[in-house]
ModelCIF file with pLDDT and N, C-alpha, C, O atoms, coordinates in Angstrom:
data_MODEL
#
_entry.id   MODEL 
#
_entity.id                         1 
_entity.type                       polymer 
_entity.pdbx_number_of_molecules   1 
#
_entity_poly.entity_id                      1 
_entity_poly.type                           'polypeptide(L)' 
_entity_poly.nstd_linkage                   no 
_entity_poly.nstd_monomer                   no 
_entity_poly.pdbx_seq_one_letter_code       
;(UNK)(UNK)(UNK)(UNK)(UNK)(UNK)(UNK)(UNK)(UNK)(UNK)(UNK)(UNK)(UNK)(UNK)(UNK)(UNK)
(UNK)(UNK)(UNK)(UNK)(UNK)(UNK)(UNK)(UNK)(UNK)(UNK)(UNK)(UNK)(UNK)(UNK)(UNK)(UNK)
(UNK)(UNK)(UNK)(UNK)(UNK)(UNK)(UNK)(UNK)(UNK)(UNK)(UNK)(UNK)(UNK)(UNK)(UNK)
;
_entity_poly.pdbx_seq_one_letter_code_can   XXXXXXXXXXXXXXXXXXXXXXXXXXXXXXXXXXXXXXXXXXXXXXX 
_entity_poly.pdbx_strand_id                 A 
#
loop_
_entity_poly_seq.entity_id 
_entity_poly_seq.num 
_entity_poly_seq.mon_id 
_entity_poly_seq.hetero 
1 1  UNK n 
1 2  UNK n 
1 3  UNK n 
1 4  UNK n 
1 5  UNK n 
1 6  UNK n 
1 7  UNK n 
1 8  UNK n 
1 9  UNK n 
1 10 UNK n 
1 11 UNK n 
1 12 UNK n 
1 13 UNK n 
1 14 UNK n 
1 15 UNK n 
1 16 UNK n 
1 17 UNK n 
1 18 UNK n 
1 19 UNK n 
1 20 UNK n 
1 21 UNK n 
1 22 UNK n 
1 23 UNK n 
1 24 UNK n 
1 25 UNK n 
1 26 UNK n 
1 27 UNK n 
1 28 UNK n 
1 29 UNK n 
1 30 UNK n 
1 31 UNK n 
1 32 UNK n 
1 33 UNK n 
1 34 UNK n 
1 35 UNK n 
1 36 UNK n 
1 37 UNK n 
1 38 UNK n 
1 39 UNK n 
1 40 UNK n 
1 41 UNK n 
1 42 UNK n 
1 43 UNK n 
1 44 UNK n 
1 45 UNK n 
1 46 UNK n 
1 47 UNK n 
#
_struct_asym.id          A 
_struct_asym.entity_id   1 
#
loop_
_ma_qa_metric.id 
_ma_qa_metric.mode 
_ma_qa_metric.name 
_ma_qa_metric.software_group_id 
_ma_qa_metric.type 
1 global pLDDT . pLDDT 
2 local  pLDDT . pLDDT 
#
_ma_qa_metric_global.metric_id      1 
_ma_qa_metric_global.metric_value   91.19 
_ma_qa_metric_global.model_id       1 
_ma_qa_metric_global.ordinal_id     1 
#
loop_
_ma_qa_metric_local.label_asym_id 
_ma_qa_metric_local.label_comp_id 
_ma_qa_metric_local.label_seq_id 
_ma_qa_metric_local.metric_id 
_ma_qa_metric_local.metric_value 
_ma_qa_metric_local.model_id 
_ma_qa_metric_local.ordinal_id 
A UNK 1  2 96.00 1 1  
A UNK 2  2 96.00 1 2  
A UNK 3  2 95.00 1 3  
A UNK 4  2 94.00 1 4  
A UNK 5  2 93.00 1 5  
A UNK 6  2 95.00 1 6  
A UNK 7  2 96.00 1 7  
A UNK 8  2 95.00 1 8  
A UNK 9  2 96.00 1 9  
A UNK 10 2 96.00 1 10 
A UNK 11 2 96.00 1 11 
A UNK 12 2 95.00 1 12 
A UNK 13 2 94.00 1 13 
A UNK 14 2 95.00 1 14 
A UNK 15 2 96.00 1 15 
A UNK 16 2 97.00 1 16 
A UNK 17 2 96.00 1 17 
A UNK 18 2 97.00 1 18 
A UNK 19 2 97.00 1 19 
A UNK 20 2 98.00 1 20 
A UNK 21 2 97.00 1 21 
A UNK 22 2 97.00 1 22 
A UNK 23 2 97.00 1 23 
A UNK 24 2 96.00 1 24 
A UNK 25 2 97.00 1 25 
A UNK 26 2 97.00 1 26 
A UNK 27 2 97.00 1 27 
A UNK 28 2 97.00 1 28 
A UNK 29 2 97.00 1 29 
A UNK 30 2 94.00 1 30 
A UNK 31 2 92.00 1 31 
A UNK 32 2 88.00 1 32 
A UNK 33 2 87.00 1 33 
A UNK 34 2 82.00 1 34 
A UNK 35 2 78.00 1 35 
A UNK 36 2 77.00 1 36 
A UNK 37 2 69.00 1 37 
A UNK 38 2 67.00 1 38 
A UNK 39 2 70.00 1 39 
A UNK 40 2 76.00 1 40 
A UNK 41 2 86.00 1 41 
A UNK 42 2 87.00 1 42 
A UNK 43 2 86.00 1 43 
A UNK 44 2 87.00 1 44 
A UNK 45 2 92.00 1 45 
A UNK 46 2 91.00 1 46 
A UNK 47 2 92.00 1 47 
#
loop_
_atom_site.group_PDB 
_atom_site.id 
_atom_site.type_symbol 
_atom_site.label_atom_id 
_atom_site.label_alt_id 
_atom_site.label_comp_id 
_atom_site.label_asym_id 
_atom_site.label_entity_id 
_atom_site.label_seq_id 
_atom_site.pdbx_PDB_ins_code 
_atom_site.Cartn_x 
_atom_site.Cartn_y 
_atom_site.Cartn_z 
_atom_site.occupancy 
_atom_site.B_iso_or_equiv 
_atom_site.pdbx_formal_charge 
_atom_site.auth_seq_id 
_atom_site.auth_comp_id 
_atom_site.auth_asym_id 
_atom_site.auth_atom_id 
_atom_site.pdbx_PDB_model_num 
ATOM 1   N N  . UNK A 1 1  ? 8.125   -2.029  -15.050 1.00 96.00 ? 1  UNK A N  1 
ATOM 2   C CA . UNK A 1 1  ? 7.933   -1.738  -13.629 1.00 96.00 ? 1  UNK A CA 1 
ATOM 3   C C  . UNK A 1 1  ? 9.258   -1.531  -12.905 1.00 96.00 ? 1  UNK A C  1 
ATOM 4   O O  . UNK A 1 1  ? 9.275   -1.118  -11.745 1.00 96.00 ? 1  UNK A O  1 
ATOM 5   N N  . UNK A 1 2  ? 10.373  -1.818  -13.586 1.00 96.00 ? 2  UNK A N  1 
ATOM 6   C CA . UNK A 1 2  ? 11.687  -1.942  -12.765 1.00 96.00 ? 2  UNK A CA 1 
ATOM 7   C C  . UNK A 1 2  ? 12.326  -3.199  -12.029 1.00 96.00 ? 2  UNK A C  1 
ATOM 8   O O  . UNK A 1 2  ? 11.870  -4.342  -12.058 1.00 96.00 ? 2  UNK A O  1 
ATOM 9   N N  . UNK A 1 3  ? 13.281  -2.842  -11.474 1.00 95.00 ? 3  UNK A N  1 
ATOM 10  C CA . UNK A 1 3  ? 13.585  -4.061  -10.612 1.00 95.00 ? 3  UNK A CA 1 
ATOM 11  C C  . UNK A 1 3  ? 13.840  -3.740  -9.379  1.00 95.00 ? 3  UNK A C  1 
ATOM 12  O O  . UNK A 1 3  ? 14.426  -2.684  -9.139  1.00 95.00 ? 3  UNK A O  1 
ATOM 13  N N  . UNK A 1 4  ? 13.358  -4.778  -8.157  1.00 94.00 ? 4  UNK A N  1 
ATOM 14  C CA . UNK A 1 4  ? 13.313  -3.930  -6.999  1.00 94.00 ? 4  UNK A CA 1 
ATOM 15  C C  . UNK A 1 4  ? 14.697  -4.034  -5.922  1.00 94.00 ? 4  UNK A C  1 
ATOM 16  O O  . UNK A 1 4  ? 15.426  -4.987  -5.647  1.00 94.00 ? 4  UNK A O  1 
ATOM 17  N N  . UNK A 1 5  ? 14.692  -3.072  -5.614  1.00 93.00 ? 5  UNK A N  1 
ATOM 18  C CA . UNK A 1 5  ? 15.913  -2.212  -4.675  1.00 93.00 ? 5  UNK A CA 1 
ATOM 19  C C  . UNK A 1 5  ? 16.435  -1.652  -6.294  1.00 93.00 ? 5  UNK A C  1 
ATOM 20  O O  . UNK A 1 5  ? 17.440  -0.940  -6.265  1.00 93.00 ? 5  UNK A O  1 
ATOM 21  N N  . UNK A 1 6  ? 16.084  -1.809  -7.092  1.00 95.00 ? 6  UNK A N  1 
ATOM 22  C CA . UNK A 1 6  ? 17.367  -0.803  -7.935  1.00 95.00 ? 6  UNK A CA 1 
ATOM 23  C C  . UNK A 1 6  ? 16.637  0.209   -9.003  1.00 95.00 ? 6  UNK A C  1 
ATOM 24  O O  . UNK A 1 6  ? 17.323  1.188   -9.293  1.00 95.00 ? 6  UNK A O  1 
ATOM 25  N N  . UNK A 1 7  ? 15.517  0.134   -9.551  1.00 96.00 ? 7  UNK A N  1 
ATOM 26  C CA . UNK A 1 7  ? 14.957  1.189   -10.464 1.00 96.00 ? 7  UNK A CA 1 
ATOM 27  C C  . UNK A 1 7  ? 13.595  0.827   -10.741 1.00 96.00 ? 7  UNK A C  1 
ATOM 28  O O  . UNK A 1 7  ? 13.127  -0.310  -10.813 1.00 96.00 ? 7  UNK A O  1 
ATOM 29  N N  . UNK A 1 8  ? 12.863  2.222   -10.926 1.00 95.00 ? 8  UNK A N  1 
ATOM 30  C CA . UNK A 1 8  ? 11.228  2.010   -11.699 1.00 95.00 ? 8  UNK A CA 1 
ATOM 31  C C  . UNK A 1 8  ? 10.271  1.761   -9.928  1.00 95.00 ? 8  UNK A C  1 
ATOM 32  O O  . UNK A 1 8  ? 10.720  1.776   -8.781  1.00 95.00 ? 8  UNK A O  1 
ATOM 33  N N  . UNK A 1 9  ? 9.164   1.600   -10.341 1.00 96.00 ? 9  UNK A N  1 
ATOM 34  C CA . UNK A 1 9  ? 7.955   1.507   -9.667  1.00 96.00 ? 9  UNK A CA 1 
ATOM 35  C C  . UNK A 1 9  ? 8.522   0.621   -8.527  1.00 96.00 ? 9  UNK A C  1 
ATOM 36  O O  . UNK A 1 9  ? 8.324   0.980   -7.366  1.00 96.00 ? 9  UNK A O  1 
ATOM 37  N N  . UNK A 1 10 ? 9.415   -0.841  -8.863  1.00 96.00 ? 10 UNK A N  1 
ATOM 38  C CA . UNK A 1 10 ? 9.502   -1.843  -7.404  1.00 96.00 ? 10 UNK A CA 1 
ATOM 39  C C  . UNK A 1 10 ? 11.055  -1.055  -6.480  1.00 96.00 ? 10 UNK A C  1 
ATOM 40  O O  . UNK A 1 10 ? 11.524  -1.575  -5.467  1.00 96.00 ? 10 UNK A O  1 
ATOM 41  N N  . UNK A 1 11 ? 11.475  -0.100  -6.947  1.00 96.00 ? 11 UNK A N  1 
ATOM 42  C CA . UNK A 1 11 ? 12.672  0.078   -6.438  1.00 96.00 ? 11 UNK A CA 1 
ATOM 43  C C  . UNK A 1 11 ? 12.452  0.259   -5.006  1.00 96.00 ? 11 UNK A C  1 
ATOM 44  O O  . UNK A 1 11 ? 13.210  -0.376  -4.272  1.00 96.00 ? 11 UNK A O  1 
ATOM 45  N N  . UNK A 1 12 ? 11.748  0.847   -4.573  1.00 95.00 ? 12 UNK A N  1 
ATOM 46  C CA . UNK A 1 12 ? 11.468  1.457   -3.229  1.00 95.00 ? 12 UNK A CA 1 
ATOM 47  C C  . UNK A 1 12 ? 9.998   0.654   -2.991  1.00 95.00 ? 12 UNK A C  1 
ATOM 48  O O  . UNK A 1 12 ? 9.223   0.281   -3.870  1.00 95.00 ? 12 UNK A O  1 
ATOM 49  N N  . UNK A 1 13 ? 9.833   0.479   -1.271  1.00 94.00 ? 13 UNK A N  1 
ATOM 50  C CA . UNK A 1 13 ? 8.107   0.454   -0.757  1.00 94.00 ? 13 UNK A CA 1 
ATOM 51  C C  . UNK A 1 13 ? 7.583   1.533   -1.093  1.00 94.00 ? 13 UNK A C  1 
ATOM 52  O O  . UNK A 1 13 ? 6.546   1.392   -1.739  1.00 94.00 ? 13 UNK A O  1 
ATOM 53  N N  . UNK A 1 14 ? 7.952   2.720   -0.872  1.00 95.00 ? 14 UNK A N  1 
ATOM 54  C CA . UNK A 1 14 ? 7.264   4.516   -0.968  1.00 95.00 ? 14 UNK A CA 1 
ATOM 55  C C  . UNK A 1 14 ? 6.594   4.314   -2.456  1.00 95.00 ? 14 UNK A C  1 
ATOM 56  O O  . UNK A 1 14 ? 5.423   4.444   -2.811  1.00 95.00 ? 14 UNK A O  1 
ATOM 57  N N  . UNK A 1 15 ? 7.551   4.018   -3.055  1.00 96.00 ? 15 UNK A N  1 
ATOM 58  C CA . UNK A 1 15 ? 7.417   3.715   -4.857  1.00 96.00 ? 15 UNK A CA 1 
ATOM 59  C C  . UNK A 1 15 ? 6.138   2.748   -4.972  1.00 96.00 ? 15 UNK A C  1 
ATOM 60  O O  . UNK A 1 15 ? 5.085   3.227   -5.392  1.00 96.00 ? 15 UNK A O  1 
ATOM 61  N N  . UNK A 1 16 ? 6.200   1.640   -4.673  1.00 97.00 ? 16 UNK A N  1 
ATOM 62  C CA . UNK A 1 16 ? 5.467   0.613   -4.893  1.00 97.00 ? 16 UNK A CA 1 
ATOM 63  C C  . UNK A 1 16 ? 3.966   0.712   -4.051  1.00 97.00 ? 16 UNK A C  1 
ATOM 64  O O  . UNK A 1 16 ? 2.995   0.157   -4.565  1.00 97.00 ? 16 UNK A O  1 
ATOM 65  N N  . UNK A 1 17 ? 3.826   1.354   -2.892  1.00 96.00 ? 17 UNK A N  1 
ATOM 66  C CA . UNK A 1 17 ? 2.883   1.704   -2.587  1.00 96.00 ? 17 UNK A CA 1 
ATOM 67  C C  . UNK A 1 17 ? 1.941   2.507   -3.246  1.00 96.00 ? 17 UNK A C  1 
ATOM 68  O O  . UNK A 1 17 ? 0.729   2.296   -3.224  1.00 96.00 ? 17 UNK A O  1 
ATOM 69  N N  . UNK A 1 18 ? 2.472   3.385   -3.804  1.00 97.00 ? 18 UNK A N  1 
ATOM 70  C CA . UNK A 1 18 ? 2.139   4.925   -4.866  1.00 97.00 ? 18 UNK A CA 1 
ATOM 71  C C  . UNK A 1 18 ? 1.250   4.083   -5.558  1.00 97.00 ? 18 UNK A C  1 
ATOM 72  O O  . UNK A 1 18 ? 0.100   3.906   -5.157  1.00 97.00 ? 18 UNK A O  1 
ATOM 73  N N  . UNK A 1 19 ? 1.722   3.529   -6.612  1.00 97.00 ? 19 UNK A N  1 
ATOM 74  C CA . UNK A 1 19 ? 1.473   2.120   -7.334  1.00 97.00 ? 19 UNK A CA 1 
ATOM 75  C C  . UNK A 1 19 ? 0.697   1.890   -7.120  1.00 97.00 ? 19 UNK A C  1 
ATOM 76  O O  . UNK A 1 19 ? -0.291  2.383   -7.664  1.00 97.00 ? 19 UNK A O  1 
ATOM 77  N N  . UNK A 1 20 ? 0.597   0.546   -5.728  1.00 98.00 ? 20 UNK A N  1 
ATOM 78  C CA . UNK A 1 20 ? -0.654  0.169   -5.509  1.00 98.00 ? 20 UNK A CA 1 
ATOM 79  C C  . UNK A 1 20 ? -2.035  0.870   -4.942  1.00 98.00 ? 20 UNK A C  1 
ATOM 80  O O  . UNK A 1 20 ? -3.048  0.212   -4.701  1.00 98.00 ? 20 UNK A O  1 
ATOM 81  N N  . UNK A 1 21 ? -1.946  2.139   -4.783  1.00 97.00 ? 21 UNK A N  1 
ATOM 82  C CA . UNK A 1 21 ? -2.715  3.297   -4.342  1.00 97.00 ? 21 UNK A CA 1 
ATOM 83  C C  . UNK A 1 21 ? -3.220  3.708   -5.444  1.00 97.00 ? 21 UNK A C  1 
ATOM 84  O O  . UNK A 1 21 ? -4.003  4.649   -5.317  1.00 97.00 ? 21 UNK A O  1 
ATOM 85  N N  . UNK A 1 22 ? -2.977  3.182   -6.882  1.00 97.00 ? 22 UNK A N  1 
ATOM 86  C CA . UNK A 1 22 ? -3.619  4.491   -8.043  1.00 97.00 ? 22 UNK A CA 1 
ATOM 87  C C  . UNK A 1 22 ? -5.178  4.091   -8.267  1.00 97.00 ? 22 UNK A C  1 
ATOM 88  O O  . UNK A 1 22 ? -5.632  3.179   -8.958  1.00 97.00 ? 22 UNK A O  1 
ATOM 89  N N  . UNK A 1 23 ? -5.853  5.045   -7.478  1.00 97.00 ? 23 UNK A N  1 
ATOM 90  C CA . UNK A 1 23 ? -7.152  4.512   -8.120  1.00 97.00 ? 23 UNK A CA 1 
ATOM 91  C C  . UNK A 1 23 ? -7.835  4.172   -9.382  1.00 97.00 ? 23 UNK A C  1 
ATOM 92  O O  . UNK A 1 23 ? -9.047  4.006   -9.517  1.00 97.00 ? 23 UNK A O  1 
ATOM 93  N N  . UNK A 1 24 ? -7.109  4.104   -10.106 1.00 96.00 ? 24 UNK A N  1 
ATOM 94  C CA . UNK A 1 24 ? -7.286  3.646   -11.814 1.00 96.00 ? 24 UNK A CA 1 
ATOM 95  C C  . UNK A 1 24 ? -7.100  2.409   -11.936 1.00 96.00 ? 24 UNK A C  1 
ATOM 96  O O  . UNK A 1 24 ? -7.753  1.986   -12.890 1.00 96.00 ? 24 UNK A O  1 
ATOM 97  N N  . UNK A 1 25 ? -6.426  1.502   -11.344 1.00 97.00 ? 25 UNK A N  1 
ATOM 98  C CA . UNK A 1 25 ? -6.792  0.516   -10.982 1.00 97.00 ? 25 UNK A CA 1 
ATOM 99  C C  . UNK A 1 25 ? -7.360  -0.620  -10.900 1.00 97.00 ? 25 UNK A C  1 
ATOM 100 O O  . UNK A 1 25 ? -7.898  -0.511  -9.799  1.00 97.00 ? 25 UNK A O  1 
ATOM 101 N N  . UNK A 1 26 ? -7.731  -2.035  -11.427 1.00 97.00 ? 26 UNK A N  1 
ATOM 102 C CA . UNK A 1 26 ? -8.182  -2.431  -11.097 1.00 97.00 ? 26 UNK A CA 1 
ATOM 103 C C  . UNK A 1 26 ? -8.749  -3.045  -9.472  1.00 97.00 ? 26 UNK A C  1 
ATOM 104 O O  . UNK A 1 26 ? -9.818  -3.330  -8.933  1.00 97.00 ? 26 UNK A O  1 
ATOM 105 N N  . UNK A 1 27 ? -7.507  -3.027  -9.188  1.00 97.00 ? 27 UNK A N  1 
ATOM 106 C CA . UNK A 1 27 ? -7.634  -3.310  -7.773  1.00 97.00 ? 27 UNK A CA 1 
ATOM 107 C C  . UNK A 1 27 ? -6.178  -2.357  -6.518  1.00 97.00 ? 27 UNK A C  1 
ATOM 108 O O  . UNK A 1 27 ? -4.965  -2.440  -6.328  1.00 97.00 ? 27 UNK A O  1 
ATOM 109 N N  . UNK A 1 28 ? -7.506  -1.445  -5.924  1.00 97.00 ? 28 UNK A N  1 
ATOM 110 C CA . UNK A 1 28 ? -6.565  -0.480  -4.890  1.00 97.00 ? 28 UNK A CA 1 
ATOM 111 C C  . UNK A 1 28 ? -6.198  -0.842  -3.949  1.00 97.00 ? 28 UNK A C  1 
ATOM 112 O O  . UNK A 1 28 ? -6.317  -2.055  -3.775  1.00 97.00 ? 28 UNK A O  1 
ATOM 113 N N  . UNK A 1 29 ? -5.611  -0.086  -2.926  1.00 97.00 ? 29 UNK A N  1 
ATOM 114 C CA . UNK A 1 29 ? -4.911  -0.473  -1.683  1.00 97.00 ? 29 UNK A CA 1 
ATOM 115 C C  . UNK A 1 29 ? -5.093  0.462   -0.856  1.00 97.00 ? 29 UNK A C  1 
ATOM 116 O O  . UNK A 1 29 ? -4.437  1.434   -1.231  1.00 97.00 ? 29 UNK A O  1 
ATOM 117 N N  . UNK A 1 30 ? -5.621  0.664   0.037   1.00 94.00 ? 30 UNK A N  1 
ATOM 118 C CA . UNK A 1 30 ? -5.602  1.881   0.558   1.00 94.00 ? 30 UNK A CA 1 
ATOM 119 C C  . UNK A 1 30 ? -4.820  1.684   2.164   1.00 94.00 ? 30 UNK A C  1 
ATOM 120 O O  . UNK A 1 30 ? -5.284  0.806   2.892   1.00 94.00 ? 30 UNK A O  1 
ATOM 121 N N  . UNK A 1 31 ? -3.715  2.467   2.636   1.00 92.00 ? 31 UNK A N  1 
ATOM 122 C CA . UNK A 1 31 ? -2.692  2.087   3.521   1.00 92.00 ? 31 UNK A CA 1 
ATOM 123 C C  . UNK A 1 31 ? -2.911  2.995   4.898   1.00 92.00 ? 31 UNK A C  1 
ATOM 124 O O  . UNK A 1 31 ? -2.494  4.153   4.932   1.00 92.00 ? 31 UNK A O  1 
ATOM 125 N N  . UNK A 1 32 ? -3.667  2.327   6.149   1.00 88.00 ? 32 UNK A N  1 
ATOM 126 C CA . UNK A 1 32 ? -3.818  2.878   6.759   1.00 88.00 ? 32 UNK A CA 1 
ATOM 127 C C  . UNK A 1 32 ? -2.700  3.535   7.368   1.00 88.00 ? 32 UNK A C  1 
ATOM 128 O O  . UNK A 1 32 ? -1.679  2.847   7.382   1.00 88.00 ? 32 UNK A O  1 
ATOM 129 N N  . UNK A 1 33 ? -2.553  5.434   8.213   1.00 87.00 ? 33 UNK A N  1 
ATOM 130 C CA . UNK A 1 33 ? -1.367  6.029   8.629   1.00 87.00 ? 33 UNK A CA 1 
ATOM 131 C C  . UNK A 1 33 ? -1.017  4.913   9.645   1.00 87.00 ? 33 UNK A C  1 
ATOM 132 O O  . UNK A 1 33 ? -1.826  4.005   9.835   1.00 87.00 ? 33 UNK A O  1 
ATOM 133 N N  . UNK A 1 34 ? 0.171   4.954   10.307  1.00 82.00 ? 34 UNK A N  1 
ATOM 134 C CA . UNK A 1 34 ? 1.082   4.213   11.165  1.00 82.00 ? 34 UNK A CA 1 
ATOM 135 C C  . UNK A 1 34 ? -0.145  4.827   12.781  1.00 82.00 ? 34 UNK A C  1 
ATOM 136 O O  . UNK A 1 34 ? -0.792  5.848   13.016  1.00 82.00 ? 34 UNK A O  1 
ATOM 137 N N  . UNK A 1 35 ? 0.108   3.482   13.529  1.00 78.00 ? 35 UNK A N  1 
ATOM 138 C CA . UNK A 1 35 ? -0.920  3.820   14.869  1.00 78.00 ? 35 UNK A CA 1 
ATOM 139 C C  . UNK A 1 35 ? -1.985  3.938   14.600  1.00 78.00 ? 35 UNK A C  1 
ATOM 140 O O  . UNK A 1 35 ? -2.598  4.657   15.390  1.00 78.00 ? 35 UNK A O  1 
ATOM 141 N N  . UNK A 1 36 ? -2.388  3.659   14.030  1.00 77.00 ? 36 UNK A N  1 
ATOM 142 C CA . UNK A 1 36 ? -4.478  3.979   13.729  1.00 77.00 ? 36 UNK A CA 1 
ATOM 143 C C  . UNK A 1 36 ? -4.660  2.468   13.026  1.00 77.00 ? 36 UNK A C  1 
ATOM 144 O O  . UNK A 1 36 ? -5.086  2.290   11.885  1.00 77.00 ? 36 UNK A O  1 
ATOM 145 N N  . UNK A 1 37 ? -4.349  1.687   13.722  1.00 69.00 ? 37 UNK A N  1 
ATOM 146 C CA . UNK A 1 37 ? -5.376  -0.224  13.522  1.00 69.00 ? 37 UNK A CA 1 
ATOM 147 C C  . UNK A 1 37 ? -6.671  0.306   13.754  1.00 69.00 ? 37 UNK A C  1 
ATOM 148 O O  . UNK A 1 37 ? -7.549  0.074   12.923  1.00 69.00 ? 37 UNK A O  1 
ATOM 149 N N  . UNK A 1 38 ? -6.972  1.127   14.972  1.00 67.00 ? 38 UNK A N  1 
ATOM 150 C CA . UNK A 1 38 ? -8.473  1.213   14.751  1.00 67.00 ? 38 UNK A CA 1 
ATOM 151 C C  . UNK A 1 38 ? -9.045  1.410   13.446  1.00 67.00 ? 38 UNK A C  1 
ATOM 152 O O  . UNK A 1 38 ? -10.072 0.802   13.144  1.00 67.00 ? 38 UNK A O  1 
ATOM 153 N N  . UNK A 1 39 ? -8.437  2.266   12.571  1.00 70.00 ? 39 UNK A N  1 
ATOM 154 C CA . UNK A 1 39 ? -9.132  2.436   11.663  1.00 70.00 ? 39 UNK A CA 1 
ATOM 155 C C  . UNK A 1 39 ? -9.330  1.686   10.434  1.00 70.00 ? 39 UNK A C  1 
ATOM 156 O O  . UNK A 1 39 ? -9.482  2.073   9.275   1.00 70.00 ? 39 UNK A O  1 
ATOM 157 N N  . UNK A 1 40 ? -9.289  0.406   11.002  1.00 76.00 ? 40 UNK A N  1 
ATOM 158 C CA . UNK A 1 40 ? -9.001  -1.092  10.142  1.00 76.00 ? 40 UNK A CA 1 
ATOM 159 C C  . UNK A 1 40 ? -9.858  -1.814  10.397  1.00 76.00 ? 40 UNK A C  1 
ATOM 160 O O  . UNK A 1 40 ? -9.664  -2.337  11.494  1.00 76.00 ? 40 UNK A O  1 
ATOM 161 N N  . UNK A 1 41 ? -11.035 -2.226  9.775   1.00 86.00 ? 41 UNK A N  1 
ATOM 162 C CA . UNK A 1 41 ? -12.108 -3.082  10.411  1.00 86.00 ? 41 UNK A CA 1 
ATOM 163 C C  . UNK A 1 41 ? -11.924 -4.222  10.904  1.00 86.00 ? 41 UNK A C  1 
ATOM 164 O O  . UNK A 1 41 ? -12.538 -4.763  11.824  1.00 86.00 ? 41 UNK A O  1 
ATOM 165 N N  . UNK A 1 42 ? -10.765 -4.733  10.073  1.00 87.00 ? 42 UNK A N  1 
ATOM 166 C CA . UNK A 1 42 ? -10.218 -6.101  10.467  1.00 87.00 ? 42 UNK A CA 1 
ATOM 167 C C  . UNK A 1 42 ? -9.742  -6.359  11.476  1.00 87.00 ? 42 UNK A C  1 
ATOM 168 O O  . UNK A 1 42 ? -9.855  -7.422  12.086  1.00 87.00 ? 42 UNK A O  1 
ATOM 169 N N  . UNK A 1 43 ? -9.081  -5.312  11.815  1.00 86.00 ? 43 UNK A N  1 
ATOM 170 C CA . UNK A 1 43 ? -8.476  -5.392  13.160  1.00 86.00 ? 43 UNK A CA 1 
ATOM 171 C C  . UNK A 1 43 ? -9.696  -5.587  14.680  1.00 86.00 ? 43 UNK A C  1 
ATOM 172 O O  . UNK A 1 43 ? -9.425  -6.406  15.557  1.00 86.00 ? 43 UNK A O  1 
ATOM 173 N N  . UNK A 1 44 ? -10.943 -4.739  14.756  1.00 87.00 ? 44 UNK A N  1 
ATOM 174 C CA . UNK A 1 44 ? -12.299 -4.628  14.470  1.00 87.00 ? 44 UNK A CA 1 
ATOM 175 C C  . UNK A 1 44 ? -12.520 -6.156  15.080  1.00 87.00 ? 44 UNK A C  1 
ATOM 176 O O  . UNK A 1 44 ? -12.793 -6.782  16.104  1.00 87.00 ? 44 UNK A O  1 
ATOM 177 N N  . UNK A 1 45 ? -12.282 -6.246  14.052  1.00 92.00 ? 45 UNK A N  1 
ATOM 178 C CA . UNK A 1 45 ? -12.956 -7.832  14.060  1.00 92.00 ? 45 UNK A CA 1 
ATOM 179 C C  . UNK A 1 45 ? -12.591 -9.057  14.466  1.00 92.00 ? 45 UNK A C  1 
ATOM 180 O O  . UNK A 1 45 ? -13.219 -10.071 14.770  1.00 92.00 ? 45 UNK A O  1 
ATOM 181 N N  . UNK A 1 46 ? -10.970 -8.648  14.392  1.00 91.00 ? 46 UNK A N  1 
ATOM 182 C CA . UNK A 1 46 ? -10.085 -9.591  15.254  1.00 91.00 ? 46 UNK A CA 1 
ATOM 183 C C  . UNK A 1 46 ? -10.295 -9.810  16.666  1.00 91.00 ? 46 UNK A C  1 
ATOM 184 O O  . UNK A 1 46 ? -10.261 -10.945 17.142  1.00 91.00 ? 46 UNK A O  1 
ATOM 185 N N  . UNK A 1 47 ? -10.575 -8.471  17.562  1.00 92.00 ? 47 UNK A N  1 
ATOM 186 C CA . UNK A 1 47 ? -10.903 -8.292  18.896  1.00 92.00 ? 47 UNK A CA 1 
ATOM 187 C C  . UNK A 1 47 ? -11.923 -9.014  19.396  1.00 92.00 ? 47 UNK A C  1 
ATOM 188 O O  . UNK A 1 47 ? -12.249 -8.888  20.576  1.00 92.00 ? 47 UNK A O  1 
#
């Protein structure tokens, strides 16, 4: 996987997000765009 700040999958967030985004996966991530909490149920639900 690398080591992070310096090489492979943890070097970067951009990197490591990719990562946790692959729907192959056992378990995904899906990263809502920047400014859109609405579109976060949790957030939702916090209110």
């Amino acid at each position: 996987l690398g080591k992070k700040g310096e090489y492979g999958i943890l070097a970067l967030m951009p990197r490591r997000a990719a990562f946790l985004s692959d729907p192959t996966h056992k378990v995904v991530f899906h990263y809502t765009p920047k400014h859109s909490s609405w579109l976060n149920q949790i957030e939702i639900w916090l209110s």
